[in-house]
N, C-alpha and C. Protein backbone atom coordinates (compact mmCIF):
# COMPACT_ATOMS: atom_id res chain seq x y z
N UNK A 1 -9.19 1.70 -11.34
CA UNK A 1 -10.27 1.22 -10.51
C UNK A 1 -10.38 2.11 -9.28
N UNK A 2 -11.54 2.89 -8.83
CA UNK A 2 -11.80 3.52 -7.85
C UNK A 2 -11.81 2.58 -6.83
N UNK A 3 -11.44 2.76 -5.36
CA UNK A 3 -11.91 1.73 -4.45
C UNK A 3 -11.84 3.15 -3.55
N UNK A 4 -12.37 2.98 -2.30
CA UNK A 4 -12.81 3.87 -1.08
C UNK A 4 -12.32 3.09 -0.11
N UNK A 5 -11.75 3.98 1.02
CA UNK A 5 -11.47 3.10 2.62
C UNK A 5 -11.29 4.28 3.41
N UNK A 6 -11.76 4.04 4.63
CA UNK A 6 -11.81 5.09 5.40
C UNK A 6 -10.46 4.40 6.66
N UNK A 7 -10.36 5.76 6.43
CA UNK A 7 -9.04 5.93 7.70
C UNK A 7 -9.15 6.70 8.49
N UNK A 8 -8.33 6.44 9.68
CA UNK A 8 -8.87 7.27 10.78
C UNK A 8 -8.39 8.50 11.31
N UNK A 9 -9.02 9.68 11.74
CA UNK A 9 -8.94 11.29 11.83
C UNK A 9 -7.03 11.36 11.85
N UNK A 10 -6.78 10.76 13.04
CA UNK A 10 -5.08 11.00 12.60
C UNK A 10 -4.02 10.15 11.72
N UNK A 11 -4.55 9.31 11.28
CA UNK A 11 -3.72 8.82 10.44
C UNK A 11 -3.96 10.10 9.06
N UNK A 12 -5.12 10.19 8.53
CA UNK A 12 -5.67 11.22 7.64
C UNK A 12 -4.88 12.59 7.92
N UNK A 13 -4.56 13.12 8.72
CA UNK A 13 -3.62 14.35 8.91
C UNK A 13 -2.64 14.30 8.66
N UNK A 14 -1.78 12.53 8.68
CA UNK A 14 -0.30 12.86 8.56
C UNK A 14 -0.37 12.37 7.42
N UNK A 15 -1.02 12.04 6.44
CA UNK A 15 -0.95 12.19 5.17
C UNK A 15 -1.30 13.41 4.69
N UNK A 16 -2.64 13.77 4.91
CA UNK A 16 -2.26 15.05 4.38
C UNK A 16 -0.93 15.88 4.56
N UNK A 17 -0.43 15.88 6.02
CA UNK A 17 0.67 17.09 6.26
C UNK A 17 1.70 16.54 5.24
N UNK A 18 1.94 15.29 5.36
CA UNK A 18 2.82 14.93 4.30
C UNK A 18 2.83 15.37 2.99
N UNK A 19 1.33 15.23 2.61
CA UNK A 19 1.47 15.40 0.59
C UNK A 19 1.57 17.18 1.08
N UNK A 20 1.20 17.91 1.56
CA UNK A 20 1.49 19.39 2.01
C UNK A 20 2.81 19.66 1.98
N UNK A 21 3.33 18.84 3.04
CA UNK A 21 4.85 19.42 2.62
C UNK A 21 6.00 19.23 1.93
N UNK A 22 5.36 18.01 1.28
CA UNK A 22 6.36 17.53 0.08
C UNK A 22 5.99 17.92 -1.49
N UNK A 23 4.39 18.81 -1.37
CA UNK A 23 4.33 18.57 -3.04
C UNK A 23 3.46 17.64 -3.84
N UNK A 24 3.55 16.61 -3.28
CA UNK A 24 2.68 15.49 -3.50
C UNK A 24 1.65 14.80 -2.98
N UNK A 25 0.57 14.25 -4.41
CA UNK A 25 -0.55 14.13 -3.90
C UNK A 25 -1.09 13.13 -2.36
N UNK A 26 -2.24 13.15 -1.96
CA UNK A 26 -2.50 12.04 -1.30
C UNK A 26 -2.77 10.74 -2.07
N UNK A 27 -2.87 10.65 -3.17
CA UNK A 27 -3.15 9.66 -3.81
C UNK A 27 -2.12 9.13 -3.94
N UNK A 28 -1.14 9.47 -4.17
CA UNK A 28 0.46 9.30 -4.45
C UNK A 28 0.61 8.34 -3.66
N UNK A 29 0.68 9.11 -2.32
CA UNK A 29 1.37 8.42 -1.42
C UNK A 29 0.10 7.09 -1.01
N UNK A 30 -1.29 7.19 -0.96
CA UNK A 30 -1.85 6.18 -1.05
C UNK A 30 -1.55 4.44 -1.67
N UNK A 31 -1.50 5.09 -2.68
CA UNK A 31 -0.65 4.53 -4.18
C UNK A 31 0.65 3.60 -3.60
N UNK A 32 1.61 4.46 -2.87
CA UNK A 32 2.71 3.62 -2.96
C UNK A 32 2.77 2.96 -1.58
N UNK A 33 2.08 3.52 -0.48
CA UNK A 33 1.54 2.77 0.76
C UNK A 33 1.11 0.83 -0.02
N UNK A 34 0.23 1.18 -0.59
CA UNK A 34 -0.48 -0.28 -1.12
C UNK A 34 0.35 -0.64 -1.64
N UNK A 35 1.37 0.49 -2.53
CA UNK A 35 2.21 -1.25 -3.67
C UNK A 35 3.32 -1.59 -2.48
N UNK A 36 3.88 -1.16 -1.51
CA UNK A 36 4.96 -1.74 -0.84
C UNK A 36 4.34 -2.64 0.31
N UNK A 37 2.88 -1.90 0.46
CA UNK A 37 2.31 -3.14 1.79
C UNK A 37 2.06 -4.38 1.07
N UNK A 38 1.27 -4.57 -0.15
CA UNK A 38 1.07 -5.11 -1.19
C UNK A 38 2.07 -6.22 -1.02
N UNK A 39 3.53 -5.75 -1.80
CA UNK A 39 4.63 -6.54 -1.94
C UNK A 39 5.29 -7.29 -0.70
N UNK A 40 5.13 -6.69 0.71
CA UNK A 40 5.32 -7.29 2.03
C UNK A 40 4.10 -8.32 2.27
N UNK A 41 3.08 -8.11 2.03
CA UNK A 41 2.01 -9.40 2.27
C UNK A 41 1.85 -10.44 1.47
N UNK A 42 2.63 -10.12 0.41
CA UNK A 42 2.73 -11.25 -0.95
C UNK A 42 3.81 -12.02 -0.69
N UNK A 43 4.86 -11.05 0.14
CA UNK A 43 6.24 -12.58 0.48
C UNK A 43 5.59 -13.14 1.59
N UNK A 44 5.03 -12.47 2.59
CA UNK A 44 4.77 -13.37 3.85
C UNK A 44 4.41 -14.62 3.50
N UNK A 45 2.86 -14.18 2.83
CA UNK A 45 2.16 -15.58 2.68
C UNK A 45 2.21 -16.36 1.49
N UNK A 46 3.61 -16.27 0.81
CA UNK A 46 4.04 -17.31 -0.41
C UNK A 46 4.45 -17.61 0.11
N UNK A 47 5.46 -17.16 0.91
CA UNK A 47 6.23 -18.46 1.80
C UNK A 47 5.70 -18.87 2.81
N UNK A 48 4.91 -18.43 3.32
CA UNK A 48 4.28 -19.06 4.15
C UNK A 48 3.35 -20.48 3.75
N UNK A 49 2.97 -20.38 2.09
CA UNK A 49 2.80 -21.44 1.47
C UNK A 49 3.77 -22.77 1.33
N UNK A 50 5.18 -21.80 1.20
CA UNK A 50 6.63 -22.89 0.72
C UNK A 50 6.60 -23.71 2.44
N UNK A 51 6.63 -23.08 2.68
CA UNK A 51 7.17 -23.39 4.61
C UNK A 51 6.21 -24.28 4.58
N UNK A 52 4.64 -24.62 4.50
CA UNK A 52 3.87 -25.64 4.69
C UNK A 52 4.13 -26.63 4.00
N UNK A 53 4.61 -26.58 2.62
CA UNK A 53 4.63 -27.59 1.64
C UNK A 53 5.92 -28.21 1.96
N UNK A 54 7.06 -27.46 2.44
CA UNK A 54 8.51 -28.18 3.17
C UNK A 54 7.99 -29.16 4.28
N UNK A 55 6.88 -28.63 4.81
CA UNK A 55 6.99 -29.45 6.09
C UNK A 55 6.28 -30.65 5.65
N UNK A 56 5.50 -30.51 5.12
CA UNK A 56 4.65 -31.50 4.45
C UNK A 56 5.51 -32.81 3.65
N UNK A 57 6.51 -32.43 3.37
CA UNK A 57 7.35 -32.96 2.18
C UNK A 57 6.65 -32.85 0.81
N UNK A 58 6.65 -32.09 0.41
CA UNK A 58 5.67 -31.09 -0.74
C UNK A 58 6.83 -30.37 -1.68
N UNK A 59 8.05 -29.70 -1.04
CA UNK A 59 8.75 -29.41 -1.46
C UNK A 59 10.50 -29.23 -1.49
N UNK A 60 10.60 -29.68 -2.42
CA UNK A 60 12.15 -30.36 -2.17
C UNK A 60 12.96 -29.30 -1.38
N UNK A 61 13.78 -29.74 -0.77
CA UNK A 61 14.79 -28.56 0.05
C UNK A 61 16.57 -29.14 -0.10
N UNK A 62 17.31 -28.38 -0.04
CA UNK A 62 18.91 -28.73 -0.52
C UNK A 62 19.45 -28.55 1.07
N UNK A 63 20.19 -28.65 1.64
CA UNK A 63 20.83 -28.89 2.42
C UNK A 63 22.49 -27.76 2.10
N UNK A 64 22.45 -26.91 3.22
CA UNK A 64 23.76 -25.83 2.50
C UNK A 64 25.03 -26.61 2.18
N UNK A 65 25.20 -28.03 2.81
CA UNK A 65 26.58 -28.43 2.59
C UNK A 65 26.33 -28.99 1.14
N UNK A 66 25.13 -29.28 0.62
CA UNK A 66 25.06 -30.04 -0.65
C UNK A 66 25.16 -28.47 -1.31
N UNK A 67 24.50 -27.65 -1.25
CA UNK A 67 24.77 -26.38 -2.36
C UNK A 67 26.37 -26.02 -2.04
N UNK A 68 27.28 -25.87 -1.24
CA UNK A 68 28.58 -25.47 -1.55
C UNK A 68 28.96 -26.63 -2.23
N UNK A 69 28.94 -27.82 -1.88
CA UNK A 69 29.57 -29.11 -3.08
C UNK A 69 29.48 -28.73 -4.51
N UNK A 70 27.90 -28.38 -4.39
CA UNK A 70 27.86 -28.07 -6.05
C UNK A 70 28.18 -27.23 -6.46
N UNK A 71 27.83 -25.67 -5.81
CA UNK A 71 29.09 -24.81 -5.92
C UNK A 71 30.32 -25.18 -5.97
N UNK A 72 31.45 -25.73 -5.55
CA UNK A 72 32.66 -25.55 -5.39
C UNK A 72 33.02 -24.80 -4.46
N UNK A 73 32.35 -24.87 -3.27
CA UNK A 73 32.83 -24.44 -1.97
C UNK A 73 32.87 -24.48 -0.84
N UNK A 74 32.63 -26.37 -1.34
CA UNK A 74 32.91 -27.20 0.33
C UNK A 74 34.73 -26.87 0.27
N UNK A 75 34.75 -27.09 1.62
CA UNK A 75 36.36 -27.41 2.52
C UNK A 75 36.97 -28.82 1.73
C-alpha cells in the first residue's frame, strides 16, 4: 500500500544522511520507524484500555500475595 506524509526539511536530512551512510534505503528505515512506533502505540493504548476496565471493575486483577500462594512462593 502506497501512503505519502510529509516531513519536515530536517528531519528529511537525517534520514537521508542516515540511509547514505549506512547503505540503506529511506524506505527501510521509514518501514521500521512505523513498525516500532506502531508497536509502542499499540501497548500504550491496550492498556490503556485494561487500566479503564480495572478501574471500572471490568477486569479481574490478582493481588501479588495471591500469585506467590499459587506459585509456591509465599513465606
Amino acid at each position: 500500500m502506497a501512503t505519502s506524509i510529509r516531513i519536515a526539511p530536517d528531519i528529511e536530512k537525517r534520514l537521508e544522511d542516515l540511509a547514505a551512510r549506512t547503505g540503506r534505503t529511506k524506505a527501510y528505515y521509514l518501514r521500521e520507524l512505523i513498525r516500532s512506533g506502531l508497536d509502542d502505540v499499540e501497548d500504550y493504548y491496550l492498556a490503556a484500555d485494561v487500566l479503564e476496565r480495572v478501574r471500572k471493575g471490568e477486569e479481574p486483577v490478582t493481588s501479588l500475595s495471591d500469585v506467590e500462594r499459587k506459585l509456591g512462593l509465599a513465606d
